[in-house]
Protein backbone atom coordinates (compact mmCIF):
# COMPACT_ATOMS: atom_id res chain seq x y z
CA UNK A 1 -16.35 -49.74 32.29
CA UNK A 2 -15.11 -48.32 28.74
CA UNK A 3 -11.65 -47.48 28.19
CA UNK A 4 -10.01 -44.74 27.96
CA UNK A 5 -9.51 -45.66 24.24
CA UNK A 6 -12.87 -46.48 23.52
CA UNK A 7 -13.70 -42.55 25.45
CA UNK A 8 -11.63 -41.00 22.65
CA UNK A 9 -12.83 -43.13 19.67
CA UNK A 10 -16.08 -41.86 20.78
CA UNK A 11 -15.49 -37.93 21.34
CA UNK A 12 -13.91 -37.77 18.08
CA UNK A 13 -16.53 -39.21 16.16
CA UNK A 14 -18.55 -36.28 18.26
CA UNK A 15 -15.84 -33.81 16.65
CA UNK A 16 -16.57 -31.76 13.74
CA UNK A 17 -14.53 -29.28 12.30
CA UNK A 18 -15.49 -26.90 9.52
CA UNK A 19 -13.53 -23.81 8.39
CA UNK A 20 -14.79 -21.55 10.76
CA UNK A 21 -15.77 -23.62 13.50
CA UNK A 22 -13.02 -25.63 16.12
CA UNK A 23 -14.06 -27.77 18.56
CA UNK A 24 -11.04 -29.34 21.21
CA UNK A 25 -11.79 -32.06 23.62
CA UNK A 26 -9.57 -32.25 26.82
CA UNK A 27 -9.56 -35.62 28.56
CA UNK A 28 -8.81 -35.76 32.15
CA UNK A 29 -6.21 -39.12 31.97
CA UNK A 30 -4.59 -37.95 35.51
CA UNK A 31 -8.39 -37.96 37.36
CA UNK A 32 -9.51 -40.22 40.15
CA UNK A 33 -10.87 -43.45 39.91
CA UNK A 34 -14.02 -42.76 41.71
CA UNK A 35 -14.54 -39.65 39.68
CA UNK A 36 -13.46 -35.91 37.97
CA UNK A 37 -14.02 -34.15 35.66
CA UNK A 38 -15.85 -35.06 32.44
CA UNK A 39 -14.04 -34.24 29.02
CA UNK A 40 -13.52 -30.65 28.66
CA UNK A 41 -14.91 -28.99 25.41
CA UNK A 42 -13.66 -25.57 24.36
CA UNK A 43 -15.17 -23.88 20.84
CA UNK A 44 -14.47 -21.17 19.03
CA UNK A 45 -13.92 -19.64 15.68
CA UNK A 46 -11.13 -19.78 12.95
CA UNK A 47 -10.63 -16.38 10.68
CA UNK A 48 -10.98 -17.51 7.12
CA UNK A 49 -7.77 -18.20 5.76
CA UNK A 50 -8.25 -16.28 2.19
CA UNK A 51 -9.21 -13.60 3.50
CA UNK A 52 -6.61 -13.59 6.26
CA UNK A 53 -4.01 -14.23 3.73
CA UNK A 54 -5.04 -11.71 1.06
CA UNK A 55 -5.14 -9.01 3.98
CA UNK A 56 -1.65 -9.76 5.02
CA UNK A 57 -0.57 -9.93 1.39
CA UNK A 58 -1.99 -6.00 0.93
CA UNK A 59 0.53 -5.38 4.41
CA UNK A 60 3.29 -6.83 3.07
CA UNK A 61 3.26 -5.24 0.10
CA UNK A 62 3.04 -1.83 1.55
CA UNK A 63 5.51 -2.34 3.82
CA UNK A 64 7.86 -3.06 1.07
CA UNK A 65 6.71 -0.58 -1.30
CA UNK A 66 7.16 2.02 1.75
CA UNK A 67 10.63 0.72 2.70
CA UNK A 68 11.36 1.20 -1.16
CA UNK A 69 9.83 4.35 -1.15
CA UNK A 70 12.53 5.45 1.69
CA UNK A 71 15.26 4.22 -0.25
CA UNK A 72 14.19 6.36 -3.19
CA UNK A 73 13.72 9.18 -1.22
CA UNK A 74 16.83 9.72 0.00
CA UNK A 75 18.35 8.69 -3.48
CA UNK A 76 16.41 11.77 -5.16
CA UNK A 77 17.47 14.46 -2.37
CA UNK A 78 21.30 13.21 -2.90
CA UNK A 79 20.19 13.26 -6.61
CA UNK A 80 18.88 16.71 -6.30
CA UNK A 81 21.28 18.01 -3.96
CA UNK A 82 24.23 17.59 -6.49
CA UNK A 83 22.82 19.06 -9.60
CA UNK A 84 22.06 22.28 -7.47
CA UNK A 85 25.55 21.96 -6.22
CA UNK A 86 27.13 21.02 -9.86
CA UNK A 87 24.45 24.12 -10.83
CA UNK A 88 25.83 26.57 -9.09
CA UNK A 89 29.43 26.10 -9.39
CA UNK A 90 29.28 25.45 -13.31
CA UNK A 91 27.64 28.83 -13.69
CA UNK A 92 29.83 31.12 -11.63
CA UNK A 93 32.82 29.06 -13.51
CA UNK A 94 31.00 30.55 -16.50
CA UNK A 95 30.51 26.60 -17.83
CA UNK A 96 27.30 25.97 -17.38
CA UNK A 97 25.54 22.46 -18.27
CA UNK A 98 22.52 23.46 -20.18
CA UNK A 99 20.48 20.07 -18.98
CA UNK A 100 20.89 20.31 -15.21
CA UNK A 101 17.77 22.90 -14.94
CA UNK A 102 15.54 20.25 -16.34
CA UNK A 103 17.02 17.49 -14.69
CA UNK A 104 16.60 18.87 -10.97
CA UNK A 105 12.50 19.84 -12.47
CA UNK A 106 12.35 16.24 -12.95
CA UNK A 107 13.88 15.13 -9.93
CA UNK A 108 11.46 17.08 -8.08
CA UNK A 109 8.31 15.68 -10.02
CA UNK A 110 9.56 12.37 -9.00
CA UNK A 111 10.01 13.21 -5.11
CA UNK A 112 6.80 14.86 -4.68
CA UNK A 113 4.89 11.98 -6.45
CA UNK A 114 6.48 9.31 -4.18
CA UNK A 115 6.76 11.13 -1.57
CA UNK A 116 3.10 11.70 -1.16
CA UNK A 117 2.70 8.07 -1.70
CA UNK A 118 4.49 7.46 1.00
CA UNK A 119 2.90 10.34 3.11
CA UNK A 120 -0.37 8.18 2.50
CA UNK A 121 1.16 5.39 4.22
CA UNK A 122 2.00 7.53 7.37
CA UNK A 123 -1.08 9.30 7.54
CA UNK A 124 0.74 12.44 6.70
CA UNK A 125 -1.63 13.51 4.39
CA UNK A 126 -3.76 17.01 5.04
CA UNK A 127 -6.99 17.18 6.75
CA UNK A 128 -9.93 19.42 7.64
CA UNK A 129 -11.04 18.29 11.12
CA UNK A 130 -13.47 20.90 11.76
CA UNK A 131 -16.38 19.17 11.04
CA UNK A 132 -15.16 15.76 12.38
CA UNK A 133 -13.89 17.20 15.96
CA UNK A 134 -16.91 17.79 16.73
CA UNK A 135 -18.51 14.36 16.37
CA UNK A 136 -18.25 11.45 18.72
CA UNK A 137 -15.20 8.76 18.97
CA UNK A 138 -17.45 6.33 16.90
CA UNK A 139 -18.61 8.53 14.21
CA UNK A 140 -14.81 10.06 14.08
CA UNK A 141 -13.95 6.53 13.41
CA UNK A 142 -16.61 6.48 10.71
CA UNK A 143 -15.67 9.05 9.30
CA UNK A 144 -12.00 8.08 9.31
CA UNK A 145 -13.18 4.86 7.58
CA UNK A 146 -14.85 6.91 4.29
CA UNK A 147 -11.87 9.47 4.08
CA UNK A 148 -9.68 6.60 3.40
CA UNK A 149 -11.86 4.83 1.51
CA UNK A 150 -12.02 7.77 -0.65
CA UNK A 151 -8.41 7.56 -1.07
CA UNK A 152 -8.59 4.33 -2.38
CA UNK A 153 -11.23 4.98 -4.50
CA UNK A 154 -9.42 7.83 -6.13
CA UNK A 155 -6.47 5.92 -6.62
CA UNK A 156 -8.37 3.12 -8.61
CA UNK A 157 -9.64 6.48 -10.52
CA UNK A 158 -6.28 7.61 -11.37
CA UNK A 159 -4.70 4.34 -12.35
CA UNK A 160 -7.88 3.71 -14.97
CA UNK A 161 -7.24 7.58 -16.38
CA UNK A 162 -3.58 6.49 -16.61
CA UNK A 163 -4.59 3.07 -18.55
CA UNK A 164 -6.59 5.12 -20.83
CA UNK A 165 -3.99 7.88 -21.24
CA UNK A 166 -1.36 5.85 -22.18
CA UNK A 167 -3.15 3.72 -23.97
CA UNK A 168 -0.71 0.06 -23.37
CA UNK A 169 -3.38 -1.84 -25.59
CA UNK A 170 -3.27 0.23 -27.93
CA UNK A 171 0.79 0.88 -28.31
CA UNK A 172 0.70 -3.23 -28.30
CA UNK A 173 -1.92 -3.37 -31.48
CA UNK A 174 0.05 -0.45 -33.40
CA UNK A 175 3.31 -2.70 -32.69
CA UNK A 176 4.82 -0.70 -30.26
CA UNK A 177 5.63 2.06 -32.80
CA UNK A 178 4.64 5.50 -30.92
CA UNK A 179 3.87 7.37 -34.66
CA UNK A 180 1.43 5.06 -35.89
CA UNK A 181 -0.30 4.88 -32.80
CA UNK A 182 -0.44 8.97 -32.71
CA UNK A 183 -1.68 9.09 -35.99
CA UNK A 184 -4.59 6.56 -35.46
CA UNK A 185 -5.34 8.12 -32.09
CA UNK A 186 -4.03 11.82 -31.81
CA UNK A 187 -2.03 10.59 -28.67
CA UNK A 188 1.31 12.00 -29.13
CA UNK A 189 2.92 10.77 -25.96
CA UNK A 190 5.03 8.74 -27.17
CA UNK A 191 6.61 10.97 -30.28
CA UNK A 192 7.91 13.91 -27.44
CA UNK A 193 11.15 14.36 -26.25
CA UNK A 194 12.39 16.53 -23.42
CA UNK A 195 13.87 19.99 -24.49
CA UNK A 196 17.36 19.66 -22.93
CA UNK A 197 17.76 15.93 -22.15
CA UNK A 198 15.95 14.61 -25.19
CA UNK A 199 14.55 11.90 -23.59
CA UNK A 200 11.06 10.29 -24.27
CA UNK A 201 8.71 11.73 -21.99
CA UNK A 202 6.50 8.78 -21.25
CA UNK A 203 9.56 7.32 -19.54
CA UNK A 204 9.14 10.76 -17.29
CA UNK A 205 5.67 10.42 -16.96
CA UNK A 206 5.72 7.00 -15.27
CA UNK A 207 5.39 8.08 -12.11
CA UNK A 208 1.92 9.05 -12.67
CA UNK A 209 0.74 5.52 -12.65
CA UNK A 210 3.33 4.50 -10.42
CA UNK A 211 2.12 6.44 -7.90
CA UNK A 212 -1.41 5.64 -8.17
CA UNK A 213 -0.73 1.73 -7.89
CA UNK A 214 1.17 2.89 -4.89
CA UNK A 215 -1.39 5.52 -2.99
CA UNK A 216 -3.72 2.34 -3.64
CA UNK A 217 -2.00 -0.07 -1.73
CA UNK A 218 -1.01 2.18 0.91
CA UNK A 219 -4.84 3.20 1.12
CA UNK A 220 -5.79 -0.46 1.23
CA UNK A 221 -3.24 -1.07 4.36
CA UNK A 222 -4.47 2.34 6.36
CA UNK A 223 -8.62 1.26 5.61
CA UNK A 224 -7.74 -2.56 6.78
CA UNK A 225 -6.19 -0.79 10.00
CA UNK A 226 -9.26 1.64 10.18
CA UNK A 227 -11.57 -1.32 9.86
CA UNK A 228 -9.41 -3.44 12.64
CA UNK A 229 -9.21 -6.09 10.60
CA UNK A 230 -5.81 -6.30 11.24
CA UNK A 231 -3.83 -4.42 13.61
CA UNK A 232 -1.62 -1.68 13.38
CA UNK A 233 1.62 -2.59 11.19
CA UNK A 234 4.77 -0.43 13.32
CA UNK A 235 6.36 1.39 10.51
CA UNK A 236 10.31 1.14 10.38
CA UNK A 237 13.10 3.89 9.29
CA UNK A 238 10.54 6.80 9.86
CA UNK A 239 11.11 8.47 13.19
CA UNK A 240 7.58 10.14 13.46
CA UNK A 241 5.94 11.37 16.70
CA UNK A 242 2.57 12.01 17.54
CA UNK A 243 2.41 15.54 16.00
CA UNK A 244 3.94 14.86 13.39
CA UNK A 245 0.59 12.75 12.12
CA UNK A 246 -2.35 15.05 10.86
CA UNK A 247 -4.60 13.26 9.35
């Protein structure tokens, strides 16, 4: 009679594991003498671990970028808030500061630009559901699935028209020196100043590709989630209710 030993020697040489395949033996050591159960085999499948990992990567990074996007938020409405305030009471003290006006135009730019990154994210974003009320739960899901891959797509878009826009390759070749590239290539971003604050205005017009990097990973998290490829991530410090959604 073999041993018990000798039993498992011999199921694990009958083991093979691969990266997407499991196999787990169970050996009955508590059974009768005079019989029981043979060894119990259970299979199954592992989820690849790149791809599991570069999926939960995309998550985590929207998550963050989202709870960063909260943060600046509310530090633009204080922002904004006080130059109105400071606004208003300079003028009727018959002081006013000439650069608030531009500031608080600014401030805005930058709050609408993030904030509709972030609206991505919470599915806040606008949509026309006349056609896609009337189709089925499956091809509603479908059709979910292309809107936000459209987002996605339009986001990789904008970030390659801001590459080409602002033209980092070629700032780096003219050494950094915003003249000699607008004189080699017409693009005079880099020469301008605000009116008021006198401030470069590519430093302004950051949040153009900011917010495309941004909209992009949010619209990678909300198609993984459409897909099911992962499950829905519970978004913190946003008290939203069901309405509240509409797309």
């Amino acid at each position: 009679m073999p041993s018990k030993s000798a039993s498992c020697r011999r199921n694990d040489r009958n083991l093979r594991l691969t990266p997407k395949m499991y196999k787990l033996y169970i050996l009955p050591w508590h059974g009768n003498s005079d019989g029981g159960l043979g060894p119990l085999m259970i299979e199954g499948t592992m989820p690849d671990t790149g791809a599991l990992s570069a999926r939960r990567i995309v998550i985590r990074a929207s998550s963050a970028l989202l709870a960063f996007e909260r943060l600046a938020l509310m530090g633009l409405m204080y922002l904004l808030t006080a130059l109105i305030l400071v606004n208003v009471v300079t003028r009727y003290s018959h002081f006013p500061i000439y650069w608030i006006d531009e500031s608080a135009v600014y401030c805005v730019v930058w709050l609408t630009f993030i904030g509709a990154s972030a609206m991505t994210r919470l599915r806040l974003d606008f949509a026309v559901t006349m056609l896609t009320e009337r189709l089925s739960p499956q091809h509603q899901k479908i059709a979910k699935v292309i809107s936000t891959g459209l987002v996605v797509v339009f986001g990789v878009a904008l970030i390659v028209t801001c590459v080409l826009w602002m033209d980092p390759i070629g700032l780096a070749r003219a050494g950094f020196d915003g003249r000699k590239l607008a004189a080699e290539t017409f693009n005079f971003l880099y020469t301008e100043h605000t009116q008021t604050l006198n401030w470069p205005t590519w430093v302004l017009y950051l949040t153009l590709p900011i917010f495309a990097v941004s909209m992009t990973i949010h619209g990678l998290a909300n198609l993984l989630e459409d897909l099911e490829l992962v499950p829905r991530t519970p978004l913190r410090g946003f008290q939203l209710s069901e309405l509240d959604g509409v797309n």
